[in-house]
PDB file of N, CA and C in Angstrom:
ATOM      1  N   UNK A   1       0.851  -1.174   0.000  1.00  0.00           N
ATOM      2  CA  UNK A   1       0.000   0.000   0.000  1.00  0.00           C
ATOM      3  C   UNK A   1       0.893   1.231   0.000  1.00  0.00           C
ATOM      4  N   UNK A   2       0.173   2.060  -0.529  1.00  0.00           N
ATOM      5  CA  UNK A   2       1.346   3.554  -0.952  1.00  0.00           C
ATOM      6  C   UNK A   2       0.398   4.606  -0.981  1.00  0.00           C
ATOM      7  N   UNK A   3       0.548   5.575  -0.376  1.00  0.00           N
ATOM      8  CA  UNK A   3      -0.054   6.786  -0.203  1.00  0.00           C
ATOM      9  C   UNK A   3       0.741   7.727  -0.955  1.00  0.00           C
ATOM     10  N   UNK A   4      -0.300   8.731  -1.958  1.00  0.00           N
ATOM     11  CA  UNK A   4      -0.030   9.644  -3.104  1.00  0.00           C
ATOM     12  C   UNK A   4      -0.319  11.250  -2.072  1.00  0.00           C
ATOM     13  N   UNK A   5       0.479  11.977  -2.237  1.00  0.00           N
ATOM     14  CA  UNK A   5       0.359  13.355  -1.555  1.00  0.00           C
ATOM     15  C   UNK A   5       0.539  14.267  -3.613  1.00  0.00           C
ATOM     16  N   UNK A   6      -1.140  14.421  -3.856  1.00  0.00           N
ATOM     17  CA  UNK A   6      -0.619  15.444  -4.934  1.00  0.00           C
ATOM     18  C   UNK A   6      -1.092  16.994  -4.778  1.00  0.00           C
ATOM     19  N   UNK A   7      -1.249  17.766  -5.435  1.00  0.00           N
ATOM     20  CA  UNK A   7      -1.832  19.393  -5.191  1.00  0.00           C
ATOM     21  C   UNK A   7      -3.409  18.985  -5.417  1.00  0.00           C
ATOM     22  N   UNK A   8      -4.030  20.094  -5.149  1.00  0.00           N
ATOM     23  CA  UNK A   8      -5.068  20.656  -5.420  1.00  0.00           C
ATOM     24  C   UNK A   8      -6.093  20.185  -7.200  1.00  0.00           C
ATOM     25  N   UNK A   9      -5.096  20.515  -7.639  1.00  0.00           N
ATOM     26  CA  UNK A   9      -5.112  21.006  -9.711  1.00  0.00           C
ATOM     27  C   UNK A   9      -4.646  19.688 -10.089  1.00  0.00           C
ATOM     28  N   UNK A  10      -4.094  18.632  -9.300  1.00  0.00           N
ATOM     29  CA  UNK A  10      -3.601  17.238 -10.316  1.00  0.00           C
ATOM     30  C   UNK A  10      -4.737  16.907  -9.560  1.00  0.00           C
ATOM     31  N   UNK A  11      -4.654  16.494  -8.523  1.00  0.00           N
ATOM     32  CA  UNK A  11      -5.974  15.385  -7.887  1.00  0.00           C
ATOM     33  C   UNK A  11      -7.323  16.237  -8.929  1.00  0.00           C
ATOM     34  N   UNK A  12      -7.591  17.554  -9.275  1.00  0.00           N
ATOM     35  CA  UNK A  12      -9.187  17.810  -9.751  1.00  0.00           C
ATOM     36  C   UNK A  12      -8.708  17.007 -11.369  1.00  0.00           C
ATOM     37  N   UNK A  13      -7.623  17.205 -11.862  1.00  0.00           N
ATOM     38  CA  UNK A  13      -7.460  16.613 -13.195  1.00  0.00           C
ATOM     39  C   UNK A  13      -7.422  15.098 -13.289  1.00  0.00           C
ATOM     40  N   UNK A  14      -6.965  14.520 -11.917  1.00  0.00           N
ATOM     41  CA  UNK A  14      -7.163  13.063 -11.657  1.00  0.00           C
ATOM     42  C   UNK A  14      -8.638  12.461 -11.961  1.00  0.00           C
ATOM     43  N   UNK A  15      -9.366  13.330 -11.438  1.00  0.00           N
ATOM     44  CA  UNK A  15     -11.007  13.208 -11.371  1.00  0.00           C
ATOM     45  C   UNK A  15     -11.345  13.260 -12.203  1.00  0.00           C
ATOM     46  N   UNK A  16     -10.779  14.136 -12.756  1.00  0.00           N
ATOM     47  CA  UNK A  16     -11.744  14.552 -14.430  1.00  0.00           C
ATOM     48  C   UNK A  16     -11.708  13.122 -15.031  1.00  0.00           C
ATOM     49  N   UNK A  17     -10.354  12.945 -15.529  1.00  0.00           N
ATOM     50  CA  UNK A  17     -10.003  11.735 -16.324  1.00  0.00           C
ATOM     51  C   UNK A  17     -10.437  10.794 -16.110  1.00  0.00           C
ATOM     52  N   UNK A  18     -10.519  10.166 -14.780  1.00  0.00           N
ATOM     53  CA  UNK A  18     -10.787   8.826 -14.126  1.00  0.00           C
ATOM     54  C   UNK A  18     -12.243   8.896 -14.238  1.00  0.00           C
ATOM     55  N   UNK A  19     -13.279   9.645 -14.373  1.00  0.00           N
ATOM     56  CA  UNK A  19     -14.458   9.816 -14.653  1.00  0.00           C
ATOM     57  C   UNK A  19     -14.708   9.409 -16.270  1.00  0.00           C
ATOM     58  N   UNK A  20     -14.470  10.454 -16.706  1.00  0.00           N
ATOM     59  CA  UNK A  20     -14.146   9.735 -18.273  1.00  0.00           C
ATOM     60  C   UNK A  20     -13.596   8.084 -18.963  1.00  0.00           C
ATOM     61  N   UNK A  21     -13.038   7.999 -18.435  1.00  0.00           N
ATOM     62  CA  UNK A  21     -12.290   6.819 -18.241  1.00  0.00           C
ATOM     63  C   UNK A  21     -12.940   5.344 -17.532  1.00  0.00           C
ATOM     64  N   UNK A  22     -14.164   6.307 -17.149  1.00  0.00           N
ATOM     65  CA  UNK A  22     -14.913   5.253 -16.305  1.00  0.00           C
ATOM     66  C   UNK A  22     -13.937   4.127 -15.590  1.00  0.00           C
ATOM     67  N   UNK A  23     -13.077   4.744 -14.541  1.00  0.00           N
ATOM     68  CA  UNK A  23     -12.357   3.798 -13.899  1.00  0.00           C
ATOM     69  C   UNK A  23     -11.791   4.645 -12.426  1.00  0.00           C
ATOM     70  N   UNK A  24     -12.174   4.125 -11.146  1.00  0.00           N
ATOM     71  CA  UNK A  24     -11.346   5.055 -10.145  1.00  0.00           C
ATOM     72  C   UNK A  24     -10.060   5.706 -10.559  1.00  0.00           C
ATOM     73  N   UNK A  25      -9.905   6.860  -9.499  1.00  0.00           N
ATOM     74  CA  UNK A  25      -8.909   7.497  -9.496  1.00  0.00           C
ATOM     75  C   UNK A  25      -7.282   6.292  -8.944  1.00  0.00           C
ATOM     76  N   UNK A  26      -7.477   5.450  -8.284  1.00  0.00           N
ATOM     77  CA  UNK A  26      -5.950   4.264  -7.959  1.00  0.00           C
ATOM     78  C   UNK A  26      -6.347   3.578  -9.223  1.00  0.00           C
ATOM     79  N   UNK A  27      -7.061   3.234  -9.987  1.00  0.00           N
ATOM     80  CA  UNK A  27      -7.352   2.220 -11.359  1.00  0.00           C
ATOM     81  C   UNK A  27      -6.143   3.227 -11.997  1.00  0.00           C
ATOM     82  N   UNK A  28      -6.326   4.646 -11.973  1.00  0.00           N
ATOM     83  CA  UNK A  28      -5.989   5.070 -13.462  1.00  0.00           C
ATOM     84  C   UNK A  28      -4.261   5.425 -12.729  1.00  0.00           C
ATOM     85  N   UNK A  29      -4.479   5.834 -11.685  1.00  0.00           N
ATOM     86  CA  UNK A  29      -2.910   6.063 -11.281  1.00  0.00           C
ATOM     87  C   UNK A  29      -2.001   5.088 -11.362  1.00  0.00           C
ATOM     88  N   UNK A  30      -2.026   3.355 -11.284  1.00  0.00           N
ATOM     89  CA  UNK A  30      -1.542   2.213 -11.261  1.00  0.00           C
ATOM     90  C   UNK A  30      -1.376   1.993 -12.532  1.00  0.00           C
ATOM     91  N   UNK A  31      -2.272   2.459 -13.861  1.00  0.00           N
ATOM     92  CA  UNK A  31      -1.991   2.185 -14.791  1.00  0.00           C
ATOM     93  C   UNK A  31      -1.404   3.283 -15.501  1.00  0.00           C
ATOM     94  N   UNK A  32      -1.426   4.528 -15.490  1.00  0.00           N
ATOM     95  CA  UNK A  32      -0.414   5.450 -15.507  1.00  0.00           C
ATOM     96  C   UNK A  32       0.890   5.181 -15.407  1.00  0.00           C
ATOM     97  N   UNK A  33       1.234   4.394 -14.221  1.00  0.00           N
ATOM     98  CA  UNK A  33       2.432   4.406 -13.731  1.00  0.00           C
ATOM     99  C   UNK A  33       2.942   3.562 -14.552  1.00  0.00           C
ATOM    100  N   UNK A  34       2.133   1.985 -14.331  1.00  0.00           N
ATOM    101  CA  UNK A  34       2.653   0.952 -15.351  1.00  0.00           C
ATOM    102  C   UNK A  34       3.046   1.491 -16.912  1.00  0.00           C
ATOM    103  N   UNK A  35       1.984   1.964 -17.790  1.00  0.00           N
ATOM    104  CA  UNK A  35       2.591   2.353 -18.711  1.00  0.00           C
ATOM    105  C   UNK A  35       4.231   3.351 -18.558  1.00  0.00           C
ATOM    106  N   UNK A  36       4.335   4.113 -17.907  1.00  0.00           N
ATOM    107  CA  UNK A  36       5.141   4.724 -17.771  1.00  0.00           C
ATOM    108  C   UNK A  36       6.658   3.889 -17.660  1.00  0.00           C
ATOM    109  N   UNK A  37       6.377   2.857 -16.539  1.00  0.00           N
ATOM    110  CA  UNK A  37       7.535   2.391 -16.093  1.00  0.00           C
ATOM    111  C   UNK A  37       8.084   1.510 -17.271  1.00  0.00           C
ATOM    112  N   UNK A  38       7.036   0.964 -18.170  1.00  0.00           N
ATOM    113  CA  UNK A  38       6.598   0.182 -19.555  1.00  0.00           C
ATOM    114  C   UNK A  38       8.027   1.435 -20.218  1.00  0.00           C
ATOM    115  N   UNK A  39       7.064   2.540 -20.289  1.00  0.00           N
ATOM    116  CA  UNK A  39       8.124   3.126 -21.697  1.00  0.00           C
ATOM    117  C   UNK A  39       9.297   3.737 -20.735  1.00  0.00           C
ATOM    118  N   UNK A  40       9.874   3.233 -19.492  1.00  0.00           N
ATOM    119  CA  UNK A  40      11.286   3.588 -19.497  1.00  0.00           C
ATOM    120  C   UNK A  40      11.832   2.489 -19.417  1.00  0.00           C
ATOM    121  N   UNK A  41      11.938   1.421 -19.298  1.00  0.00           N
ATOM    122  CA  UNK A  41      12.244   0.304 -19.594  1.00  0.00           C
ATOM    123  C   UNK A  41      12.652  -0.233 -20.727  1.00  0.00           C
ATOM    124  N   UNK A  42      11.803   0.108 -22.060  1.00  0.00           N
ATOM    125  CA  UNK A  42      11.944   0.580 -23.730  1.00  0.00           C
ATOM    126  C   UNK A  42      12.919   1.590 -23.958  1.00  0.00           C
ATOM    127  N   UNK A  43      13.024   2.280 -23.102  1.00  0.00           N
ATOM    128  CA  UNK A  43      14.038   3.347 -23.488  1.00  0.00           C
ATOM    129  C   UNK A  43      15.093   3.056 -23.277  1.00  0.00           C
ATOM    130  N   UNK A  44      14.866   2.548 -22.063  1.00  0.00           N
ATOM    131  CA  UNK A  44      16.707   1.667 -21.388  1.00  0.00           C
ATOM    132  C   UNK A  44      17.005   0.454 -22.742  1.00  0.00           C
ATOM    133  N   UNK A  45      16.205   0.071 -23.254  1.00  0.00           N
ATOM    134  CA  UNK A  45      16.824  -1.236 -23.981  1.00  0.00           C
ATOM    135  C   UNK A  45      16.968  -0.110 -25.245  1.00  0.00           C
ATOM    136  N   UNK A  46      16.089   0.382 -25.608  1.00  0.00           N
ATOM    137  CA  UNK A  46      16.433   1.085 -26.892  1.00  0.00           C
ATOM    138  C   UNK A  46      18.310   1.827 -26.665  1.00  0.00           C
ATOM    139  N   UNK A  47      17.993   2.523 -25.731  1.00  0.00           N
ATOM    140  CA  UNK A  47      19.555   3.103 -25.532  1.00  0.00           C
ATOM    141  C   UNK A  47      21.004   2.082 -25.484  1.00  0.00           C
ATOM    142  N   UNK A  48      20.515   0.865 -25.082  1.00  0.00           N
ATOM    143  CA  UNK A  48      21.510   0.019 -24.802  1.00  0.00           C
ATOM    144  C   UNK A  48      21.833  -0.652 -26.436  1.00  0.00           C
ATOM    145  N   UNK A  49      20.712  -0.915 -26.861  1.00  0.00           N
ATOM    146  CA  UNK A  49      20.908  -1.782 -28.777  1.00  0.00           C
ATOM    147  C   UNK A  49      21.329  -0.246 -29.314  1.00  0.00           C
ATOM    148  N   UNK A  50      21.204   0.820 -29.158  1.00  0.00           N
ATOM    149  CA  UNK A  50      22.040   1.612 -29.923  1.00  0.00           C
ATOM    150  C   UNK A  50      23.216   1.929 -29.941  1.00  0.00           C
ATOM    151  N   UNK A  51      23.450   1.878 -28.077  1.00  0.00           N
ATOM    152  CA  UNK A  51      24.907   1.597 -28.158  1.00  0.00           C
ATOM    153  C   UNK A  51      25.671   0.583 -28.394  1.00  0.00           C
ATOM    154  N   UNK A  52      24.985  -0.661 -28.406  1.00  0.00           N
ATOM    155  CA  UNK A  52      25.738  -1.668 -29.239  1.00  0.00           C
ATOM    156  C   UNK A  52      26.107  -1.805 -31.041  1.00  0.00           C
ATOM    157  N   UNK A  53      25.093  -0.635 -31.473  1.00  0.00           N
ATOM    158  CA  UNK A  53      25.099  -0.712 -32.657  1.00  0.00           C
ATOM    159  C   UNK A  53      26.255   0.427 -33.295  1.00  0.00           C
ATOM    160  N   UNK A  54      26.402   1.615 -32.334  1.00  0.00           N
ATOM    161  CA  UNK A  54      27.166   2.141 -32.931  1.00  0.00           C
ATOM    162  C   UNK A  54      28.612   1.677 -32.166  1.00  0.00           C
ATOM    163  N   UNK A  55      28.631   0.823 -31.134  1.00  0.00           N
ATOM    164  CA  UNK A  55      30.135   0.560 -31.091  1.00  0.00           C
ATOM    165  C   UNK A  55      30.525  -0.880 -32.012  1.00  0.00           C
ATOM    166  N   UNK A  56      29.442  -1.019 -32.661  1.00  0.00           N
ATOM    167  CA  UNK A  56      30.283  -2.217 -33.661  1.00  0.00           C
ATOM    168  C   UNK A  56      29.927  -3.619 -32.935  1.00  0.00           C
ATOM    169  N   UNK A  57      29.308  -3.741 -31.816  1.00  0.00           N
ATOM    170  CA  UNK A  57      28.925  -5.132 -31.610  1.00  0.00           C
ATOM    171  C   UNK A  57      27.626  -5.516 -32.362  1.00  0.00           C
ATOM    172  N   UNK A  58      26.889  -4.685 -32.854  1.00  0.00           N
ATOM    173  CA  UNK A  58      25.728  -5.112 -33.259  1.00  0.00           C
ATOM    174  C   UNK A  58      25.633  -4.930 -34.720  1.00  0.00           C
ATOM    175  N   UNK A  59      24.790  -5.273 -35.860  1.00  0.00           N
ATOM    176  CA  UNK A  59      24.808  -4.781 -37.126  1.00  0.00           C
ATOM    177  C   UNK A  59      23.070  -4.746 -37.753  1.00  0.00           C
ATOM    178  N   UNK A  60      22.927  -4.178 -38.279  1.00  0.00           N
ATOM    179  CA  UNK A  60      21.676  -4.219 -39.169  1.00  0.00           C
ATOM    180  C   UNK A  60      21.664  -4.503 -40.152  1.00  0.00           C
ATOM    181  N   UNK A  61      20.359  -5.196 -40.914  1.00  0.00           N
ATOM    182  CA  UNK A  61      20.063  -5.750 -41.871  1.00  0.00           C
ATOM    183  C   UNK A  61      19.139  -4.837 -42.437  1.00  0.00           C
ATOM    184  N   UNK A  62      18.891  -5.007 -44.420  1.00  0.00           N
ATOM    185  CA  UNK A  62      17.636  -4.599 -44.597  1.00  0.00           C
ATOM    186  C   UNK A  62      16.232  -5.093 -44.806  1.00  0.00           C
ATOM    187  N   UNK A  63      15.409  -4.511 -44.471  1.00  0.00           N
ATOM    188  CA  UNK A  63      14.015  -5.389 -44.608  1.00  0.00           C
ATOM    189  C   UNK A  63      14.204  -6.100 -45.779  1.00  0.00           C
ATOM    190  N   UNK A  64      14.716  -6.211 -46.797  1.00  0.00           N
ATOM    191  CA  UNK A  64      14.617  -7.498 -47.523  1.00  0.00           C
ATOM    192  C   UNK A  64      15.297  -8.591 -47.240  1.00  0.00           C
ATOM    193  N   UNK A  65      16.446  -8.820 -46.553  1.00  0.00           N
ATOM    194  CA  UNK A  65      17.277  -9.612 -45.691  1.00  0.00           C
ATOM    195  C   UNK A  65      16.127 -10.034 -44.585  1.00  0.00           C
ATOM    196  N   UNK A  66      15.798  -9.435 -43.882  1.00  0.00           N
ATOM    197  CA  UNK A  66      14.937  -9.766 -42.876  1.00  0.00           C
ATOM    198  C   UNK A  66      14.257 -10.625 -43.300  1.00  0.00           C
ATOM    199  N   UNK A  67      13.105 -10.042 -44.738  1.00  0.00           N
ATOM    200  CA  UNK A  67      11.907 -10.872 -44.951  1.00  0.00           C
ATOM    201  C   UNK A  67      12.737 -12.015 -45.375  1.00  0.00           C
ATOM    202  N   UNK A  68      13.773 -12.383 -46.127  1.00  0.00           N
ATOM    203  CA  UNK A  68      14.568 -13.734 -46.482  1.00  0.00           C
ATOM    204  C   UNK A  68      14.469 -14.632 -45.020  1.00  0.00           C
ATOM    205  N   UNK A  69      14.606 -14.087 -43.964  1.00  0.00           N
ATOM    206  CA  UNK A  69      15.117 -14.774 -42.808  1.00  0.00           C
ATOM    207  C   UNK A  69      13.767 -15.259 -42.680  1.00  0.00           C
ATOM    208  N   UNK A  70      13.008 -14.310 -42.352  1.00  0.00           N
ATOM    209  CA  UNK A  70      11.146 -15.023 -41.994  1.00  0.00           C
ATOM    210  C   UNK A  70      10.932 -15.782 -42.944  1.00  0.00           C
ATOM    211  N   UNK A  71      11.365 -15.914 -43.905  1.00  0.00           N
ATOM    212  CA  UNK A  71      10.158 -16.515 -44.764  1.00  0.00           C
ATOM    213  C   UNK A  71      11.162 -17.903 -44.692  1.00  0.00           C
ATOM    214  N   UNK A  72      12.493 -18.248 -44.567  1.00  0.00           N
ATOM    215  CA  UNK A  72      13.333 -19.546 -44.344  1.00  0.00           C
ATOM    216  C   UNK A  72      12.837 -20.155 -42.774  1.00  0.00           C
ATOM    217  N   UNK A  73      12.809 -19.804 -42.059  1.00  0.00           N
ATOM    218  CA  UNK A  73      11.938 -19.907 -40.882  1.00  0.00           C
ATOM    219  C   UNK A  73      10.529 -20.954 -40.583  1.00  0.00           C
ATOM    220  N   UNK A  74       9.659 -20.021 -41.759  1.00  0.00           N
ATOM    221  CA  UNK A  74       8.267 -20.310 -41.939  1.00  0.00           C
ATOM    222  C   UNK A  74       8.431 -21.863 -42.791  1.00  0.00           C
ATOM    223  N   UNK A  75       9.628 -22.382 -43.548  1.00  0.00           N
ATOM    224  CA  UNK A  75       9.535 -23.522 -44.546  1.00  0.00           C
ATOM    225  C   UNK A  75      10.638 -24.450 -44.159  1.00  0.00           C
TER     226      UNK A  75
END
């Protein structure tokens, strides 16, 4: 359990939304967060395959290479 201390102006904008949303105000904050923690997590891996890509451990292909690979895969 975790207690939220926000202002005045986020908790009335909390309301708004979570009304709309047809879902309590902890429904929409839990899933707020999740998405959130979702796209920094994506960001950490995105940052990490780029730095593998530009120090030379990693390489790219082009989508026609690719589709060669799926489609040897599939048969």
């Amino acid at each position: 359990m975790m207690t939220l201390d926000i202002d005045d102006d986020t908790a009335s904008l909390l309301r708004q939304l979570s009304e709309q949303e047809h879902v309590s105000p902890a429904q929409l904050i839990k899933h707020l967060l999740s998405d959130y923690l979702e796209d920094l997590a994506d960001v950490a891996a995105a940052d990490t395959a780029l730095a593998e890509l530009l120090s030379g451990k990693d390489d790219t292909i082009s989508l026609a290479e690719w589709e060669q690979q799926l489609n040897a895969m599939e048969h």
